[in-house]
PDB file of N, CA and C in Angstrom:
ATOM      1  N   UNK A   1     -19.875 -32.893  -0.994  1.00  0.00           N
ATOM      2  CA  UNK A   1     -21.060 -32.084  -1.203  1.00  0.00           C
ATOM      3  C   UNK A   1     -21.607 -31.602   0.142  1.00  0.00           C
ATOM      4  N   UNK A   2     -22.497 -30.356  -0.025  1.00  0.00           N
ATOM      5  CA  UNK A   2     -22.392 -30.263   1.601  1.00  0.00           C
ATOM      6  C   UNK A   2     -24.469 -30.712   1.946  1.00  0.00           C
ATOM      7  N   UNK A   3     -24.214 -30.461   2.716  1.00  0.00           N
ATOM      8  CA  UNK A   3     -25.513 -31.094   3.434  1.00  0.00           C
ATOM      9  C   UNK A   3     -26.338 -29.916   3.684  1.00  0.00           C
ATOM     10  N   UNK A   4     -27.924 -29.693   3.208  1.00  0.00           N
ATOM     11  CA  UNK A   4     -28.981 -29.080   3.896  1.00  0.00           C
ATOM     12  C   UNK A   4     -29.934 -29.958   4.753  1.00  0.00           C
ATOM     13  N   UNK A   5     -29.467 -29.355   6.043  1.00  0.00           N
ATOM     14  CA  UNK A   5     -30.625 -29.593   7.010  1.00  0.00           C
ATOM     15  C   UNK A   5     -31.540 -28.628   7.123  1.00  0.00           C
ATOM     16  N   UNK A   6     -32.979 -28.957   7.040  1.00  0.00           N
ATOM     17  CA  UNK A   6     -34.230 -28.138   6.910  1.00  0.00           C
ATOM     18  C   UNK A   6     -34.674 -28.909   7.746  1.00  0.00           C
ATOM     19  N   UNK A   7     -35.253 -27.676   9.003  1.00  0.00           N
ATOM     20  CA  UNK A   7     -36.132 -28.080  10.202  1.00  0.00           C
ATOM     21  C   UNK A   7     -37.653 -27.372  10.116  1.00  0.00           C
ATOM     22  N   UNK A   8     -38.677 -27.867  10.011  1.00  0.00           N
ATOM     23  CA  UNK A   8     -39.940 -27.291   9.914  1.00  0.00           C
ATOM     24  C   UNK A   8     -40.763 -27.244  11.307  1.00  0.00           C
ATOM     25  N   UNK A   9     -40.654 -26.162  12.106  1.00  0.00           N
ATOM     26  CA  UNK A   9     -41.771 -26.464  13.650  1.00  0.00           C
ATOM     27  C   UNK A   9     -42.887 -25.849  13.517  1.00  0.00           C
ATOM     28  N   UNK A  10     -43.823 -26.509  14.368  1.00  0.00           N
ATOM     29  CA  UNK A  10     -45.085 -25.967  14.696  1.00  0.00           C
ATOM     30  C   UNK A  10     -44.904 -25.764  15.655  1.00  0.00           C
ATOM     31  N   UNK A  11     -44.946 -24.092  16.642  1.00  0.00           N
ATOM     32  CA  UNK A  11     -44.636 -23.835  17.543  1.00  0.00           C
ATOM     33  C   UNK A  11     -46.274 -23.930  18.746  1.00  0.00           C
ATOM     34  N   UNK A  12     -46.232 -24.210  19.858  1.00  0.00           N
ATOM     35  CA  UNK A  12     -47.771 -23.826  19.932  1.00  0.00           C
ATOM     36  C   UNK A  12     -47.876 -22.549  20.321  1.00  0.00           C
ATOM     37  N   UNK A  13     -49.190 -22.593  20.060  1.00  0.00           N
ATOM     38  CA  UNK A  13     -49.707 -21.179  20.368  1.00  0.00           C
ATOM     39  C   UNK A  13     -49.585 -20.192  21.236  1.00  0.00           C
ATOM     40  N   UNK A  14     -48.921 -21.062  22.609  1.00  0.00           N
ATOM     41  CA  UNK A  14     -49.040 -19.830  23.840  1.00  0.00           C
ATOM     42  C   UNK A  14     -47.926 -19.420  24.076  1.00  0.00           C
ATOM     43  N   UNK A  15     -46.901 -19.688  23.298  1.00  0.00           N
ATOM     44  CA  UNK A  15     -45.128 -19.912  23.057  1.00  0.00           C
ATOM     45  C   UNK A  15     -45.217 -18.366  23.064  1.00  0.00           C
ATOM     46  N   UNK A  16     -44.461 -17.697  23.537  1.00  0.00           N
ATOM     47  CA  UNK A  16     -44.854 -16.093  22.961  1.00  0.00           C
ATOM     48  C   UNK A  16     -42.734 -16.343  22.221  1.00  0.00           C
ATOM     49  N   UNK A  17     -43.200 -15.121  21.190  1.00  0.00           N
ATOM     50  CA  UNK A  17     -41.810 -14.907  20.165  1.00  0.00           C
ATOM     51  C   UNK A  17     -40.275 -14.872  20.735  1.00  0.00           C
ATOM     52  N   UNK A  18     -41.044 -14.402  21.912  1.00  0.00           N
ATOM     53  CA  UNK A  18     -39.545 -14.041  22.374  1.00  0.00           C
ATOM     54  C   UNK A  18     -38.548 -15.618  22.689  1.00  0.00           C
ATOM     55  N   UNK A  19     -39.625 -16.546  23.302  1.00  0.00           N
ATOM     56  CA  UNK A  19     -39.111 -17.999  23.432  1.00  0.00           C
ATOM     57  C   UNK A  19     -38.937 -18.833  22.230  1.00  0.00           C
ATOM     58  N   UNK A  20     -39.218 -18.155  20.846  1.00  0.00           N
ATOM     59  CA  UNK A  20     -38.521 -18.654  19.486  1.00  0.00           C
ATOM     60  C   UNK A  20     -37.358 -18.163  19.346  1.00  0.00           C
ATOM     61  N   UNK A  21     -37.272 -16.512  19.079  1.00  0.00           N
ATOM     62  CA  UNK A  21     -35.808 -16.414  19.756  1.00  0.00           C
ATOM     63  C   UNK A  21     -34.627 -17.116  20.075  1.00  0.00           C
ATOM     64  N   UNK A  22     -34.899 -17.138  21.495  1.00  0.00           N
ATOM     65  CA  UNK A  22     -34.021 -17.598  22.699  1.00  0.00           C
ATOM     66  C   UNK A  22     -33.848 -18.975  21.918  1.00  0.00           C
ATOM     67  N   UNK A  23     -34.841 -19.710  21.478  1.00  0.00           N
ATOM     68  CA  UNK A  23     -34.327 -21.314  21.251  1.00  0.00           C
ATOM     69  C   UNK A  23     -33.545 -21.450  19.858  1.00  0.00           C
ATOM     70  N   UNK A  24     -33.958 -20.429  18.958  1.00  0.00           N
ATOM     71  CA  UNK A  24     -33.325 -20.162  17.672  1.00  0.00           C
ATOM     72  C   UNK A  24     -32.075 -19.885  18.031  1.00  0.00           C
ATOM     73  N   UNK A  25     -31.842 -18.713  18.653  1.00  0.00           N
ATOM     74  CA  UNK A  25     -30.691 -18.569  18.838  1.00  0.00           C
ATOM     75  C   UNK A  25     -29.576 -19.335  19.501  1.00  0.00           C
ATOM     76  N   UNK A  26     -30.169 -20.366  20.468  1.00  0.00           N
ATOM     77  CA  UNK A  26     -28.951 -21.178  21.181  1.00  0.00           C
ATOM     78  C   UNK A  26     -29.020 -21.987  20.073  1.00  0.00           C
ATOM     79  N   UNK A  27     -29.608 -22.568  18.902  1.00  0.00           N
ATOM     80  CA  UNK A  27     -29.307 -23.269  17.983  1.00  0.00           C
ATOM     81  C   UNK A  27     -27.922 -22.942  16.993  1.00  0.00           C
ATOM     82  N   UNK A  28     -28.184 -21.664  16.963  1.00  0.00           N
ATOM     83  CA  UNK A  28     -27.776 -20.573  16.318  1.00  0.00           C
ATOM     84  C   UNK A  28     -25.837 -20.261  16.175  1.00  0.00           C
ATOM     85  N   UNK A  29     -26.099 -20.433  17.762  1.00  0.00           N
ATOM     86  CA  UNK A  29     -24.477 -20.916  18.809  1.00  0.00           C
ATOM     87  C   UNK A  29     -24.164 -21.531  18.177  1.00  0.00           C
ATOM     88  N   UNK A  30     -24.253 -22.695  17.561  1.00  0.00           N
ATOM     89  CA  UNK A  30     -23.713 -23.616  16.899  1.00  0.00           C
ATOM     90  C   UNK A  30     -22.630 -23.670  16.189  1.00  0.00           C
ATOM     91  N   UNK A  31     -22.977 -22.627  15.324  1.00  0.00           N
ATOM     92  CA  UNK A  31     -22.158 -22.503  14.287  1.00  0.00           C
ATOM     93  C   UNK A  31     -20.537 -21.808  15.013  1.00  0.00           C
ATOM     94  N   UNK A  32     -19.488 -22.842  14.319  1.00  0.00           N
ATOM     95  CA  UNK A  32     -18.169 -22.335  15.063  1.00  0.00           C
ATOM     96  C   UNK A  32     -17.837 -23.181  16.144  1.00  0.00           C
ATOM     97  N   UNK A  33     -18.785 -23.799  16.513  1.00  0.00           N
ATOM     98  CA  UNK A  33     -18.731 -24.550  17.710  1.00  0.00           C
ATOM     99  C   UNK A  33     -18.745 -25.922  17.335  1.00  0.00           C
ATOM    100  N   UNK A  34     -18.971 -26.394  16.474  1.00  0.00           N
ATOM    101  CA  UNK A  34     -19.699 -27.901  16.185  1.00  0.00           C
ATOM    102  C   UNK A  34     -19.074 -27.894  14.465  1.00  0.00           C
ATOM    103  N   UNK A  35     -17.677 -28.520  14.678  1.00  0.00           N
ATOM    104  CA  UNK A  35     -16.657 -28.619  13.293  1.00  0.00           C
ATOM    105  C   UNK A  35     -17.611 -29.155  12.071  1.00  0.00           C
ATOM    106  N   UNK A  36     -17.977 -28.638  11.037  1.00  0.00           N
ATOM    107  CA  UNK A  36     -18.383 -28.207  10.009  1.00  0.00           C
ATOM    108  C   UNK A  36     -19.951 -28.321   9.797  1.00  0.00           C
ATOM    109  N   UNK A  37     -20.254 -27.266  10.384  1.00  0.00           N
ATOM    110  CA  UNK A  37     -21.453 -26.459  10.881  1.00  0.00           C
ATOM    111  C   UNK A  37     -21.101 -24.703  10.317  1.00  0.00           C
ATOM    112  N   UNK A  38     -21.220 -25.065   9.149  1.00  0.00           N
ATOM    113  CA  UNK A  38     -21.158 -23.866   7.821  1.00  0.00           C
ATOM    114  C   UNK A  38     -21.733 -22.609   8.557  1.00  0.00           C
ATOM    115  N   UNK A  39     -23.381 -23.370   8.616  1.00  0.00           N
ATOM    116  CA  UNK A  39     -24.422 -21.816   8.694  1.00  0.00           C
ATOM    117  C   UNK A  39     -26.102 -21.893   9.048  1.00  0.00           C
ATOM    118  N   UNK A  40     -26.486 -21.212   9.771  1.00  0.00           N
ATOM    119  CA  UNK A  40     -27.722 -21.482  10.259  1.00  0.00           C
ATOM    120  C   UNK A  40     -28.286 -19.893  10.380  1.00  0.00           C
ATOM    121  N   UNK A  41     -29.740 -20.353   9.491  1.00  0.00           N
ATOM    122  CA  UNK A  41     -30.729 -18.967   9.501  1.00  0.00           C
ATOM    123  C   UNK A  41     -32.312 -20.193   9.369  1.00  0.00           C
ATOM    124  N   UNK A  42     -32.637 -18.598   9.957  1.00  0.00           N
ATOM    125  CA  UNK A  42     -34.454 -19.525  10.655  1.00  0.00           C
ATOM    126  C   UNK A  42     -35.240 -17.769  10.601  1.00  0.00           C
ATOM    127  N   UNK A  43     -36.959 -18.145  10.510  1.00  0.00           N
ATOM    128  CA  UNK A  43     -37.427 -17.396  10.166  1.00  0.00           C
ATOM    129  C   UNK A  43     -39.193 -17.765  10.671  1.00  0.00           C
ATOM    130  N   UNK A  44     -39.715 -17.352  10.949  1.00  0.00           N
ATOM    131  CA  UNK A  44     -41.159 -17.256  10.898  1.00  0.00           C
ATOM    132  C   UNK A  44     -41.794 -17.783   9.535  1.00  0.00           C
ATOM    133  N   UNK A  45     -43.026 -18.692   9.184  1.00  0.00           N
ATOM    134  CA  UNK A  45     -43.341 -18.863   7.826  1.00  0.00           C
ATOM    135  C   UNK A  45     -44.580 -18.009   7.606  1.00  0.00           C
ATOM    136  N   UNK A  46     -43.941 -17.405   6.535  1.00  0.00           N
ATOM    137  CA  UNK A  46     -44.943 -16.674   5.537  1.00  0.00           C
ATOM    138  C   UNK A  46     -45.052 -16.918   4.632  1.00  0.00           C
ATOM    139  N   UNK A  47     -45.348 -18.125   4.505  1.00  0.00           N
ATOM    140  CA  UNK A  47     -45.483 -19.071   2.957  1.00  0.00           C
ATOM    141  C   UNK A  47     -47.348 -18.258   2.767  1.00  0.00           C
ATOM    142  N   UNK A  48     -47.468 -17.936   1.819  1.00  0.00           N
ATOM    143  CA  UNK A  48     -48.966 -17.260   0.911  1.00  0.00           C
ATOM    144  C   UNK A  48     -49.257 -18.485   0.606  1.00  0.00           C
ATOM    145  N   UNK A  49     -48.975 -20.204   0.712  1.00  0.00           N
ATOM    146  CA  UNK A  49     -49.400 -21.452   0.167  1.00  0.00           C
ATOM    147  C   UNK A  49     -50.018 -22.443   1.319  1.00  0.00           C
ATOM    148  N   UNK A  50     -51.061 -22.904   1.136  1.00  0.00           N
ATOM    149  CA  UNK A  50     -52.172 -23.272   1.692  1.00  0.00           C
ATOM    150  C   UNK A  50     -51.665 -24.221   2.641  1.00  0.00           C
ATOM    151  N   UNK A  51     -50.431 -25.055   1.510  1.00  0.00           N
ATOM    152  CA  UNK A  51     -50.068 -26.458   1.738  1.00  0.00           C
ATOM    153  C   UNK A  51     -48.289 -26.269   3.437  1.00  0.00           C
ATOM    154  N   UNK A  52     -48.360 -24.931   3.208  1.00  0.00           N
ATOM    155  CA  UNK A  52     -47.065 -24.689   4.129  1.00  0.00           C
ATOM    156  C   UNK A  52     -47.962 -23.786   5.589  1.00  0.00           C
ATOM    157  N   UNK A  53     -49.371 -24.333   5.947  1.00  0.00           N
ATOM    158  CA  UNK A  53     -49.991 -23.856   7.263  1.00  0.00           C
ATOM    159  C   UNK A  53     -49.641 -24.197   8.090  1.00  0.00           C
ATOM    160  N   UNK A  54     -49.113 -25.688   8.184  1.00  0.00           N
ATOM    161  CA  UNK A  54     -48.786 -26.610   9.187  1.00  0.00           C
ATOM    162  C   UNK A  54     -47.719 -26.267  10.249  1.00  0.00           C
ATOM    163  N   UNK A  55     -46.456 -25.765   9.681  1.00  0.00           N
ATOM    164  CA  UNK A  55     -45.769 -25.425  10.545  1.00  0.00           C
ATOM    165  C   UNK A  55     -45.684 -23.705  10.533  1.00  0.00           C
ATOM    166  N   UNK A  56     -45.208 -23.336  11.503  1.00  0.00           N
ATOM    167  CA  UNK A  56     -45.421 -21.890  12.327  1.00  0.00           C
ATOM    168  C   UNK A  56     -44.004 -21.297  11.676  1.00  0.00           C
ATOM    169  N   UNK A  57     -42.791 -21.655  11.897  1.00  0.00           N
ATOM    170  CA  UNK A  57     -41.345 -21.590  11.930  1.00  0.00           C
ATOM    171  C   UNK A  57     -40.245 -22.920  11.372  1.00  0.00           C
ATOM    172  N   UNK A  58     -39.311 -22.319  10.604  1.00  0.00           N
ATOM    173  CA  UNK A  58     -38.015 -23.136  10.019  1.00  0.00           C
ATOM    174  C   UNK A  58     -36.763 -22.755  10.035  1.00  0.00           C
ATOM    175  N   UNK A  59     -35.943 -23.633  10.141  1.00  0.00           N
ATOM    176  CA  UNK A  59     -34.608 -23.112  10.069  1.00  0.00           C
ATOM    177  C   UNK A  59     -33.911 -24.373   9.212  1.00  0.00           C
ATOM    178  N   UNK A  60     -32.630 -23.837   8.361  1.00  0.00           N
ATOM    179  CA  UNK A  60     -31.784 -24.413   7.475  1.00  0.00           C
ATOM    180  C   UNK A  60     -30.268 -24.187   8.202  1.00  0.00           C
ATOM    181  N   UNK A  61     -29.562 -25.434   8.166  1.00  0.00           N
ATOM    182  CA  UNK A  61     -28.320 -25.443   8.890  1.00  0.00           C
ATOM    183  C   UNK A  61     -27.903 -25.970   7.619  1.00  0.00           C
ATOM    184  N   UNK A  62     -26.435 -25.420   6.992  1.00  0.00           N
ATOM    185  CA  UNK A  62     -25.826 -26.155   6.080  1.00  0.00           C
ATOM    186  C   UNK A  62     -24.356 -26.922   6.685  1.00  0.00           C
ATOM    187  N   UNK A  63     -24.217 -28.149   6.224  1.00  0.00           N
ATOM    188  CA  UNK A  63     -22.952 -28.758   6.402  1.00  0.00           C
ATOM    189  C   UNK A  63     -21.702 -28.866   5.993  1.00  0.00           C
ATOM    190  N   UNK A  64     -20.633 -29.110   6.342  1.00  0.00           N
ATOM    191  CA  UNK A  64     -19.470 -29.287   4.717  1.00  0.00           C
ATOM    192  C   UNK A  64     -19.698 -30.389   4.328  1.00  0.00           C
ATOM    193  N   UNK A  65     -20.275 -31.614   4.922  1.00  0.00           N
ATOM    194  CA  UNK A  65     -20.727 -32.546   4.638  1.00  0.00           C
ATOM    195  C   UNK A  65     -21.330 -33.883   5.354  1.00  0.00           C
ATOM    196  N   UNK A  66     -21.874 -34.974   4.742  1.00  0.00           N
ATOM    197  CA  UNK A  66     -22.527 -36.031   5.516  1.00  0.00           C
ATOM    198  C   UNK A  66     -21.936 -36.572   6.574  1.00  0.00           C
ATOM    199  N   UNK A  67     -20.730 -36.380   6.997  1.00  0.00           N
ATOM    200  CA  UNK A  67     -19.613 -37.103   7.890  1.00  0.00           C
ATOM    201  C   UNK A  67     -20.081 -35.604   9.364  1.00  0.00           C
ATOM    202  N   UNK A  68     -20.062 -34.694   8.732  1.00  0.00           N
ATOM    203  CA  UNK A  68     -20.083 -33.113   9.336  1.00  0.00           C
ATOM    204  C   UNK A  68     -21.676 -33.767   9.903  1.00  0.00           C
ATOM    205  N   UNK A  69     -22.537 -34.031   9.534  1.00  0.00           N
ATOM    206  CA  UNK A  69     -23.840 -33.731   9.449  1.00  0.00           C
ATOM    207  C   UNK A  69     -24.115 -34.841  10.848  1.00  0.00           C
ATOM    208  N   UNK A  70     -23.645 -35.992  10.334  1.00  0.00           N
ATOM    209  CA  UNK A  70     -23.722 -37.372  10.846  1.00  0.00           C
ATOM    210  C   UNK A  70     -23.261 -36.906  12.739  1.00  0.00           C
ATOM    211  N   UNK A  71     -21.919 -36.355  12.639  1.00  0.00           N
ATOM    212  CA  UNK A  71     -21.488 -36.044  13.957  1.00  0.00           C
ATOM    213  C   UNK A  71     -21.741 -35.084  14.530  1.00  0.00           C
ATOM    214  N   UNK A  72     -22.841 -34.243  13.892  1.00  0.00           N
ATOM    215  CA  UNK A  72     -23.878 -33.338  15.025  1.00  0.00           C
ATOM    216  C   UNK A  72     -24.804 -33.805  15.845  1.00  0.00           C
ATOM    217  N   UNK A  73     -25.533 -34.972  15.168  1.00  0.00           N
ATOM    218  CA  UNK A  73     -27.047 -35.466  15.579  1.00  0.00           C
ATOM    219  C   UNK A  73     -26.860 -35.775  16.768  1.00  0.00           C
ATOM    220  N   UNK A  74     -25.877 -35.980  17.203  1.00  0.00           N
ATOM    221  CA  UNK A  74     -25.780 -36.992  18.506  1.00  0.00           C
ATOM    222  C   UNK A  74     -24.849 -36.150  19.686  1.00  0.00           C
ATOM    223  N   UNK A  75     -23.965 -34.950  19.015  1.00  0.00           N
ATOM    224  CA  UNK A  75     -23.172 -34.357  19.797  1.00  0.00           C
ATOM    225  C   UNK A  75     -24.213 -33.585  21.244  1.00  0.00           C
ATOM    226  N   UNK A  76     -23.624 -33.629  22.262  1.00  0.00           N
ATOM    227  CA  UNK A  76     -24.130 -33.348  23.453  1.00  0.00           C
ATOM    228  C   UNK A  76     -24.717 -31.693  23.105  1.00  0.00           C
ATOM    229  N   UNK A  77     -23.874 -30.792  22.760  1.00  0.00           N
ATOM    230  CA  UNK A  77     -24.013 -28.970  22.251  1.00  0.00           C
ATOM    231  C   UNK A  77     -25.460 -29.213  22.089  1.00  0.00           C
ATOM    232  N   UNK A  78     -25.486 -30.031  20.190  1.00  0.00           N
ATOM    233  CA  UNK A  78     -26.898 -30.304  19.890  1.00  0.00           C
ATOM    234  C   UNK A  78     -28.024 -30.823  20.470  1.00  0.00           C
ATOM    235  N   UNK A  79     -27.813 -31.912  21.232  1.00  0.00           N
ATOM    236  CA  UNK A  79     -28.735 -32.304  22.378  1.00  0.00           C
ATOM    237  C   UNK A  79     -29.349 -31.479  23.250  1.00  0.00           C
ATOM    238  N   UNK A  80     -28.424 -30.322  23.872  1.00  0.00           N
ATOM    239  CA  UNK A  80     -28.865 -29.677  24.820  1.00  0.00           C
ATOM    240  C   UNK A  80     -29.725 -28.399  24.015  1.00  0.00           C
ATOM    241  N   UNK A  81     -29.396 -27.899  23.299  1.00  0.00           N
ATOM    242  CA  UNK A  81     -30.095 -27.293  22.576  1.00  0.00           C
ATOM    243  C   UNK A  81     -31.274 -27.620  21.563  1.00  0.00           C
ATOM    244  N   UNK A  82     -31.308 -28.601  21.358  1.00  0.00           N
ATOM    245  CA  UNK A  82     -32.377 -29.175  20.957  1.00  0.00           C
ATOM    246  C   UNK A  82     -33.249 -29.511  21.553  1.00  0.00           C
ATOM    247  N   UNK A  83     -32.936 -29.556  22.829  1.00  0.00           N
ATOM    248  CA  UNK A  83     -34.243 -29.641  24.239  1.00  0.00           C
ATOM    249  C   UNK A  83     -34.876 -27.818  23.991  1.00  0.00           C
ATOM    250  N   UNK A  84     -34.763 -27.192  23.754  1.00  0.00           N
ATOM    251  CA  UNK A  84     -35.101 -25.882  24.244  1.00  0.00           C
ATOM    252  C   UNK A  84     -36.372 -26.065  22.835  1.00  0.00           C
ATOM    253  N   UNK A  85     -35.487 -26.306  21.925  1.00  0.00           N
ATOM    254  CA  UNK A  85     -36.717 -26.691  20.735  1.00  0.00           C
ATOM    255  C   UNK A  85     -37.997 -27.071  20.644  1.00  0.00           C
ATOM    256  N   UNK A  86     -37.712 -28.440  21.427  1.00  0.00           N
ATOM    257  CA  UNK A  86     -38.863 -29.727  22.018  1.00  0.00           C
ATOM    258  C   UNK A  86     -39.636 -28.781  22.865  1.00  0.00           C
ATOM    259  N   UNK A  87     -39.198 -28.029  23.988  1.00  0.00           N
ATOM    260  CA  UNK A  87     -39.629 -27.567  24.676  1.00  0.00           C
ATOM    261  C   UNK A  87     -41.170 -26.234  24.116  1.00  0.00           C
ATOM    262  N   UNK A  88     -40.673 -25.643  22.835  1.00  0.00           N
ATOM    263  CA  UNK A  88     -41.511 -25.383  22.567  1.00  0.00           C
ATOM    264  C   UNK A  88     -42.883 -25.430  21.411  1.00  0.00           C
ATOM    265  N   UNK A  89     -42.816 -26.750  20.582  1.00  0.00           N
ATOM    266  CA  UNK A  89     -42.923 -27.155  19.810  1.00  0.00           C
ATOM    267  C   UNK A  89     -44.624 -27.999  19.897  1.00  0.00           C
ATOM    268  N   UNK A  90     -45.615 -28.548  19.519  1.00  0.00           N
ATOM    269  CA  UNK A  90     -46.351 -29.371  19.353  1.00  0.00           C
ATOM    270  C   UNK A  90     -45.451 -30.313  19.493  1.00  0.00           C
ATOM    271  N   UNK A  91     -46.450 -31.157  20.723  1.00  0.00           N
ATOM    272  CA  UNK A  91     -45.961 -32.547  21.135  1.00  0.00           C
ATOM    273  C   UNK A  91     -46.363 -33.479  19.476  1.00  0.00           C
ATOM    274  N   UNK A  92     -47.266 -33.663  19.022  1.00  0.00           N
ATOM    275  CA  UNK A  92     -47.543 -34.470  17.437  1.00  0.00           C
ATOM    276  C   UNK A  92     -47.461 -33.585  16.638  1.00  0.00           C
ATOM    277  N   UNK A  93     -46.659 -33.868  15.518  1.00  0.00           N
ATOM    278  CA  UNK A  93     -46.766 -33.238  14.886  1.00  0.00           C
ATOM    279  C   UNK A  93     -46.043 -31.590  14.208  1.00  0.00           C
ATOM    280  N   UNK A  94     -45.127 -31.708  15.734  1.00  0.00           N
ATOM    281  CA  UNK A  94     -44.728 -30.217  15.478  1.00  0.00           C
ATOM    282  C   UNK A  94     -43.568 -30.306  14.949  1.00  0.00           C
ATOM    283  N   UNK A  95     -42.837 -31.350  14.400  1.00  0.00           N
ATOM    284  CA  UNK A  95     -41.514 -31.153  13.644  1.00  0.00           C
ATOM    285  C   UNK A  95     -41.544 -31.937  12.186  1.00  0.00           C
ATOM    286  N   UNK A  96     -41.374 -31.526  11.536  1.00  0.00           N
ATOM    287  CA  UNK A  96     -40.569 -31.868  10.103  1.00  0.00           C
ATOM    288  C   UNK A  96     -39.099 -31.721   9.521  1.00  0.00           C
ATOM    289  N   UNK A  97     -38.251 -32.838   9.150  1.00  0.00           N
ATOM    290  CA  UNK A  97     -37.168 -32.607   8.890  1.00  0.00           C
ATOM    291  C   UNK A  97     -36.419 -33.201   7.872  1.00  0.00           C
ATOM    292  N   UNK A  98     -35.814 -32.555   7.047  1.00  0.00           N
ATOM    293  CA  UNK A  98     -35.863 -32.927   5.384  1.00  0.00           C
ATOM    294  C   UNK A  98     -34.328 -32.665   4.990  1.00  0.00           C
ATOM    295  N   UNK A  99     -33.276 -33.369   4.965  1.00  0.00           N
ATOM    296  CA  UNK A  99     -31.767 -33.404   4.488  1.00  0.00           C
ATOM    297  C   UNK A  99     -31.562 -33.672   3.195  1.00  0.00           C
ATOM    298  N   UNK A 100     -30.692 -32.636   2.712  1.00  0.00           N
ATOM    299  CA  UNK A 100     -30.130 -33.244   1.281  1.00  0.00           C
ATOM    300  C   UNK A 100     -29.240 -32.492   1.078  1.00  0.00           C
ATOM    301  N   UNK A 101     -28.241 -33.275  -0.268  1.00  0.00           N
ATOM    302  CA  UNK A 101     -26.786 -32.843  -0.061  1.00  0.00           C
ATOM    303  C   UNK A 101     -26.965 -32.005  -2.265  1.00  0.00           C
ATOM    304  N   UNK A 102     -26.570 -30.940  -1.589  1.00  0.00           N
ATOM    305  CA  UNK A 102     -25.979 -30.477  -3.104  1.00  0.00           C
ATOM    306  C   UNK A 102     -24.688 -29.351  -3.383  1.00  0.00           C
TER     307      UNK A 102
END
């Protein structure tokens, strides 16, 4: 079954777009690079729901599966790119992250 990874950020405020971008996109790299790493799309939230204010921006990476999923978290690619993330994110609070396989 394959794996959804859903990333939820709160970007802060003085982040200007273009540095969502740039960090989206080296995430983005990923795919092709990092053996079964399906697909990755991310977006600005325009949730109209009261309860989805919290975070600013999300992105969904799909897996071929939990074995696929398991040997990203830790791969160096992801590490380094996942700093660019941190980098622009709320120190509390600014990430949410929600996996499931269907």
């Amino acid at each position: 079954m394959t794996v959804r990874h859903i990333v939820l950020v709160k970007v802060r405020a003085e982040v200007a777009e273009g540095e969502v971008s740039s960090a989206m996109a080296e995430l983005g790299a990923l795919v092709g690079e990092i053996p079964g790493l399906l697909s990755f799309v991310w977006g600005r939230n325009d949730s109209p729901e009261a309860a989805g204010k919290s975070h600013t921006h999300g992105f969904i990476m799909e897996f071929a599966d939990e074995a696929s999923r398991d040997a990203y978290l830790p791969d160096p690619r992801h590490q380094k790119a996942a700093q660019g993330l941190r980098a622009i994110r709320e120190a509390v609070g600014g990430v949410t992250i929600v996996d499931f396989s269907a």
